[in-house]
Structure formats: C-alpha cells, structure tokens
Protein backbone atom coordinates (compact mmCIF):
# COMPACT_ATOMS: atom_id res chain seq x y z
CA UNK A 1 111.48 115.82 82.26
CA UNK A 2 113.04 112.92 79.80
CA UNK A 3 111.33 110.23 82.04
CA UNK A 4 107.72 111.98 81.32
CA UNK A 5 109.10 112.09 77.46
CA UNK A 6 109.59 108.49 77.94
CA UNK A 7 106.53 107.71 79.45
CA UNK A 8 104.41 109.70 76.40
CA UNK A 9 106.29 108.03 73.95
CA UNK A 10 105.36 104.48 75.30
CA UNK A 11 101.42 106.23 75.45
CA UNK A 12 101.95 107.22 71.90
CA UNK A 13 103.43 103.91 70.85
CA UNK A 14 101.29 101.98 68.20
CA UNK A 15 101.53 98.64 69.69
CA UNK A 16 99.14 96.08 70.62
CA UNK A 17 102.24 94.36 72.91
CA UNK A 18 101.74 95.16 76.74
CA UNK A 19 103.84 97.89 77.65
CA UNK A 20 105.64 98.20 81.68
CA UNK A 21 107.13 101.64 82.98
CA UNK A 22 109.52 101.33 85.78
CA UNK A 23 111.94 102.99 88.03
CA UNK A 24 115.21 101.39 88.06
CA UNK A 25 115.46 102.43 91.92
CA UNK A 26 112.87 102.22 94.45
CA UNK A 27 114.39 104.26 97.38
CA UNK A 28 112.62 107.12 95.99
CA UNK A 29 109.21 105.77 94.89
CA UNK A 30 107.35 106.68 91.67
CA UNK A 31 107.57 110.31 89.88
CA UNK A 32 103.65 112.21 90.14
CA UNK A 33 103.89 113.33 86.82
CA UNK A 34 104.63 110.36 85.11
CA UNK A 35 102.19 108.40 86.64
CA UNK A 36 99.71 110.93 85.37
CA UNK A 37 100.80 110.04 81.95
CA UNK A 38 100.79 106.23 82.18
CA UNK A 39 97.52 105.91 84.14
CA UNK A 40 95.95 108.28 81.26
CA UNK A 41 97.55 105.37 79.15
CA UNK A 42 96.61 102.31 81.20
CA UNK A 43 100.30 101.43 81.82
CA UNK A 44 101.51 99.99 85.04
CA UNK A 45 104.14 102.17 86.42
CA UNK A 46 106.49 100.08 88.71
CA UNK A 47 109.38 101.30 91.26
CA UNK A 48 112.42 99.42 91.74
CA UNK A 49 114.30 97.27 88.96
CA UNK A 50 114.27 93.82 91.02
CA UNK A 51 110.67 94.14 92.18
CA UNK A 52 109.59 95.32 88.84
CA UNK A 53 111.25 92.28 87.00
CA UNK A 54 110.11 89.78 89.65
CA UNK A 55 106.51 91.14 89.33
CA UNK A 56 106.62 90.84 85.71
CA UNK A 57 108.17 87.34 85.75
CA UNK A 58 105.45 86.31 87.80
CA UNK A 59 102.58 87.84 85.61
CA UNK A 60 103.76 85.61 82.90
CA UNK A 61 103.96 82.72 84.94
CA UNK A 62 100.28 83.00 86.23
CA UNK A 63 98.29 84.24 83.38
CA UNK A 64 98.27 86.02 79.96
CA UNK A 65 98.11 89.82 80.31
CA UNK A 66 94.98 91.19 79.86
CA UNK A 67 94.40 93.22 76.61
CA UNK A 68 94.16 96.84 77.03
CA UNK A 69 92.14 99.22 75.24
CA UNK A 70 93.77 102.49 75.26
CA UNK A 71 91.52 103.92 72.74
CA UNK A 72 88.94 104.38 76.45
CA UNK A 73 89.11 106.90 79.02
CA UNK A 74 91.20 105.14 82.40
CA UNK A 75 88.92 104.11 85.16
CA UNK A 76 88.84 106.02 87.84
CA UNK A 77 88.90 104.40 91.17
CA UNK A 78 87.34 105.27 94.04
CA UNK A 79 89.95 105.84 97.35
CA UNK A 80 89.86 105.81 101.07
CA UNK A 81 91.35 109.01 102.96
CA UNK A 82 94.76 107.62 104.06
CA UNK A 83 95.30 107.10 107.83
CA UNK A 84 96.85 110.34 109.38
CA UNK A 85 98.48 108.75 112.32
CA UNK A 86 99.70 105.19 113.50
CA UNK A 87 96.83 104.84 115.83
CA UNK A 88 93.94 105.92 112.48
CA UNK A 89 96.39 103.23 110.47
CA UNK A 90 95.99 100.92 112.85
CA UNK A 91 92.08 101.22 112.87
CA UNK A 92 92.39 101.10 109.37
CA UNK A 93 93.47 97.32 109.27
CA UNK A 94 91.79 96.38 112.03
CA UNK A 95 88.34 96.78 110.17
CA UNK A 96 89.77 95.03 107.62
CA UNK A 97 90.37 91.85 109.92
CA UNK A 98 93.39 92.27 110.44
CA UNK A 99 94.13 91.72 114.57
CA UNK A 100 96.07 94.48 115.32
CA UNK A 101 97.19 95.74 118.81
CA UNK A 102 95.40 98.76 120.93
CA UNK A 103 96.38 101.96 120.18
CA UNK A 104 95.70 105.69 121.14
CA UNK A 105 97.15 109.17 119.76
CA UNK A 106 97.30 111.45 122.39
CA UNK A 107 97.70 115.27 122.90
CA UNK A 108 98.21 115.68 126.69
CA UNK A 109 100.07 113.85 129.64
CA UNK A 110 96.87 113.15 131.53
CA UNK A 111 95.30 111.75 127.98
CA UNK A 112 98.29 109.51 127.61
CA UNK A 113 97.87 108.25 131.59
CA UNK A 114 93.92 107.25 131.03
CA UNK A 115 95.27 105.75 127.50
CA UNK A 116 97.36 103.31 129.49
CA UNK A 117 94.97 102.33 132.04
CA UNK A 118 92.36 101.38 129.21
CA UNK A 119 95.02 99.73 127.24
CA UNK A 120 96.75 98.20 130.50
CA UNK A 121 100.24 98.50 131.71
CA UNK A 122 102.96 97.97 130.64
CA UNK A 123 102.21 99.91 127.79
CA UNK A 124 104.10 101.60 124.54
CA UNK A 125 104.46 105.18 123.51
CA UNK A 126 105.60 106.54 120.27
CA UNK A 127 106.39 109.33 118.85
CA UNK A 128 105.13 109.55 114.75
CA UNK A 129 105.36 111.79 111.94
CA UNK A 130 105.53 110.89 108.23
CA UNK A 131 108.51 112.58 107.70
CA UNK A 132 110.21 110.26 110.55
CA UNK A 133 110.15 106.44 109.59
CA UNK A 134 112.94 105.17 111.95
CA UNK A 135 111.72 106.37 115.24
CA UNK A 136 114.15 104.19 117.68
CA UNK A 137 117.09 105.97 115.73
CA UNK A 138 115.63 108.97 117.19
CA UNK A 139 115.02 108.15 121.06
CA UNK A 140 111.06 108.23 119.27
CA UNK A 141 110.25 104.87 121.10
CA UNK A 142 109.40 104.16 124.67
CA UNK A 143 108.96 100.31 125.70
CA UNK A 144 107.84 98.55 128.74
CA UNK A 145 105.97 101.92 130.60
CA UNK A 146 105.04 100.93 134.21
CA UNK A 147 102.57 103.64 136.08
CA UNK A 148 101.43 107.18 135.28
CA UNK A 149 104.81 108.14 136.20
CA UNK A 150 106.43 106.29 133.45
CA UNK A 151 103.86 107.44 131.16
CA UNK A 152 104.05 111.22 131.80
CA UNK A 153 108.16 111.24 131.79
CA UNK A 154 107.86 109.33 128.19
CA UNK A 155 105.04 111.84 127.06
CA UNK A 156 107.20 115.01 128.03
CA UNK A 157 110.46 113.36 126.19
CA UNK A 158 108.58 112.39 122.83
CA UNK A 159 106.97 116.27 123.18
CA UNK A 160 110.85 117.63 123.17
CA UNK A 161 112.86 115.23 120.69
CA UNK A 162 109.56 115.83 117.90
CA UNK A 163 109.78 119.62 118.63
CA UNK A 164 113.34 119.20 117.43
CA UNK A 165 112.81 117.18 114.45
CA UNK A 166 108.95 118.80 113.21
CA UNK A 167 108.17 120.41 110.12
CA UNK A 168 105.55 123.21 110.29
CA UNK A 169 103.27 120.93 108.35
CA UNK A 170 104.06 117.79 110.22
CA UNK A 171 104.55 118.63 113.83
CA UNK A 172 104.26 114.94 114.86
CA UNK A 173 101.99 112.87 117.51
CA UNK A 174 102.22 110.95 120.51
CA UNK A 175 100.40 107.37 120.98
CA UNK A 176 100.18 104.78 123.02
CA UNK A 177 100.34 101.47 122.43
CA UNK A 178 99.78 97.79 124.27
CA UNK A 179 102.77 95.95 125.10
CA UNK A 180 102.73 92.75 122.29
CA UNK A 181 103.69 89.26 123.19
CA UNK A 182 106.81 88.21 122.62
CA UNK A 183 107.45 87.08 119.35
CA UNK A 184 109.05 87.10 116.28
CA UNK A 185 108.56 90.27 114.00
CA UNK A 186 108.05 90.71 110.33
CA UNK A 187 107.02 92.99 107.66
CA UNK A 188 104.11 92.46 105.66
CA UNK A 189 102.86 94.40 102.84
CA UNK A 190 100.74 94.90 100.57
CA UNK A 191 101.03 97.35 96.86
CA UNK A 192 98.23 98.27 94.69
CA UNK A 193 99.48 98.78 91.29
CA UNK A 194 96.88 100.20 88.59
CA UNK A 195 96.45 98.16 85.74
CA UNK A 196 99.29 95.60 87.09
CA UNK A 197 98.21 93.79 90.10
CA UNK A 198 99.00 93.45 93.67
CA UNK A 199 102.13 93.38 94.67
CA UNK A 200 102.80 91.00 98.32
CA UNK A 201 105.79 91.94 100.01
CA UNK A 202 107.41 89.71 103.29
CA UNK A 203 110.64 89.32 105.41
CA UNK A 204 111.95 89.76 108.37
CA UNK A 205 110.75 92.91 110.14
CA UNK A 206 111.93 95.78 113.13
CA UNK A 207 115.04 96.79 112.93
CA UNK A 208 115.77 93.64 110.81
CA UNK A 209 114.17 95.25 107.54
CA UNK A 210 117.40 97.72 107.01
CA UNK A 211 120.13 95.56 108.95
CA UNK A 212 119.13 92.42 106.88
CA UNK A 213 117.50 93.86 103.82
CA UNK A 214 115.56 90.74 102.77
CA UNK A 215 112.17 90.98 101.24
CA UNK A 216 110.05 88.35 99.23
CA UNK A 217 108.04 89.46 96.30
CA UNK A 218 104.79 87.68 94.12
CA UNK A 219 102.12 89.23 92.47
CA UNK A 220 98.76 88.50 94.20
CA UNK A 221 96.66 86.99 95.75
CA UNK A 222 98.69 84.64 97.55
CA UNK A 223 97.80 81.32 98.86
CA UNK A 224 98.82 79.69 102.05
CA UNK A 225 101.31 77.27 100.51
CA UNK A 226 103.06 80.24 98.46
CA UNK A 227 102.69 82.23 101.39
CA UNK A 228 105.32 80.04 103.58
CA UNK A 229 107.31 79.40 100.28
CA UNK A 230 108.04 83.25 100.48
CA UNK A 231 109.22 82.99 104.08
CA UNK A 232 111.62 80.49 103.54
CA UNK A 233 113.30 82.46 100.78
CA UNK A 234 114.20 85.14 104.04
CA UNK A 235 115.53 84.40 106.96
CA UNK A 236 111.77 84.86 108.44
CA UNK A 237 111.43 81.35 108.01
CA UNK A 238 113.96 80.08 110.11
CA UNK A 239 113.89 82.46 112.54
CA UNK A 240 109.49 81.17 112.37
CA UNK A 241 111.14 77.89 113.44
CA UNK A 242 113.32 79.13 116.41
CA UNK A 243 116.85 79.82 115.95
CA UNK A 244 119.69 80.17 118.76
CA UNK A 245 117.90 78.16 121.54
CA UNK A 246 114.64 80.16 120.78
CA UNK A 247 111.04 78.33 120.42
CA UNK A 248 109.44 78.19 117.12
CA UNK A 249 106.41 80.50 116.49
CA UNK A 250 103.00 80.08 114.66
C-alpha cells in the first residue's frame, strides 16, 4: 500500500533527525504491516492526528529524544498473552495492584448462581465478546441481580442476544460481576508505544466516553500533581467535585 511506501521511505531516509509515523485518524487503530516496517526501523508509529501531536509536543517538553541507531537489529520485547475475557482482564490488573472488582466468566446457569453467592448479591452479569464494545446498546448488561432467580433469567437472556450477535470465532461469554459503590466513573488508560513512550489517557468514563468525547493525553509516567491537572482539562474534574447537588468523590 502507499502508507507502507511511506513508511520504507522514512526507514530508508538518511537522516540523523528523529523521525514519527502517524495515522491521521485513530478510529481505526494502526495498519500491521506498517508497523512491521517502522519497528524494523525503530520508528514510533502513532494513531490519531491530535494524540499523535500532543504526544510529540510533550516529548519535547520533557526531554531530548533519544538517539537512535538504526544501523542495529530492533529489540525484541518480551509480551504477556492478552486477557481473553473481562473476568482474565480483570485478573490481569489486579496483580498489577490495581483494586479491581470480583469477577467470574461463566458457562452454565447453575455456575453463574454459585458465582453470585461467592461474589454476594446484588451482583452484575455481562455479556462480552471483542467484537462487541458497547454492550448496554445491546441489552448485553444486567445490573442490580437479586437471587438465583434473577441470576438464571439474566444468564438465559445474555445466552440468546450473544447467539444473535456471535461470530464463529468469537461466540462471546457470560460473567458475573460485584455490584460497585456508587460513584463517579472514568476511563483510564494506558498505551505502550515502541520506541516512543507511554501514552496516559483520562476522562470521563461509561457511557460518558462517546456522549462527551473528552479525553486527556501526556506522555508518561505521570505524577500526582499532573495527574489531577489532566482531570480538570475534562469534565472528570468537576464532576470529582460533585456537580448538580451530588457529593464530591476521592
């Protein structure tokens, strides 16, 4: 393709300046085969025109670029198999000390009943599948389950709206979840980008990522003081303070 002509050419270029590919959009993500091309040629590959340029602004503003010599083989780094439900994801963080809330995948209705009772009622149950990201568009979500009753209904609704919507190689699972305390939600996240950094990512989160479409960007690590800096340029900040008669939040 033209953008894997592009990305050789920038390879090929005879240059000791650092060189950035991007994507001007990021609804997409990266393209495989030119990543293969700039990680042969040690040069970040970034998606998204407004992340990209805010990630390079910062990189400037912290430190000098390292120099790169492309004239050496790119490292090859060692990686983790990637969670294969919410439940394995949730693990995931949890070793990494992150606190995370209790979570099951299940494959039966008496499964999902002894899942609640260890997690305790009222529980959560979800239907997932990595080809469905907005679940609650698609009935996918079951809040505030009280009893086995509850639990088994939800269980046999999730089995019939992911038969409709599964692919043959992603028919979808059920977990369970515990109930979390009331609170205010956000989105937090976290981009490894070879040879560039780490990208943090924050704003207000749920159904509020689309509807409000705010996000705060550095390059990492992030301190505590930077860290509330990038929730006040969202609306998570205020709503972190309490908004419309609501408390304020940790």
């Amino acid at each position: 393709s033209y953008a894997c002509v592009m990305a050789q050419a920038c390879v090929d270029a005879k240059t000791d300046k650092r060189i950035v590919f991007l994507n001007n959009t990021a609804g997409s993500g990266v393209n495989a085969d030119v990543r293969k091309i700039t990680d042969a040629g040690h040069i970040a590959y970034l998606s998204g025109m407004r992340p990209a340029l805010a990630a390079i602004s910062h990189a400037v503003k912290l430190k000098p670029p390292p120099v790169v010599d492309r004239t050496q083989p790119p490292v090859q780094y060692a990686t983790a198999p990637l969670p294969t439900d919410e439940a394995a994801g949730f693990r995931l963080l949890s070793d990494a000390g992150v606190p995370m809330i209790g979570a099951e995948t299940v494959g039966s209705r008496d499964a999902a009943v002894r899942a609640a009772q260890r997690l305790g009622y009222p529980v959560v149950m979800k239907g997932v599948a990595a080809h469905l990201p907005h679940k609650s568009d698609l009935g996918l979500v079951k809040l505030g389950l009280n009893g086995a009753g509850e639990v088994v209904a939800a269980f046999d609704a999730l089995t019939a709206t992911l038969a409709k919507h599964a692919r043959p190689d992603a028919p979808g699972k059920i977990v369970v979840q515990a109930t979390a305390e009331a609170g205010i939600e956000l989105i937090v996240g976290v981009r490894n980008q070879k040879g560039f950094g780490s990208f943090v990512i924050v704003g207000p989160g749920g159904v509020l990522v689309e509807l409000a479409n705010q996000a705060s960007v550095r390059l990492g690590p992030v301190p505590p003081h930077e860290a509330r800096a990038m929730l006040d340029e969202t609306a998570a900040g205020k709503l972190l303070r309490g908004a419309r008669g609501k408390a304020a939040c940790d």
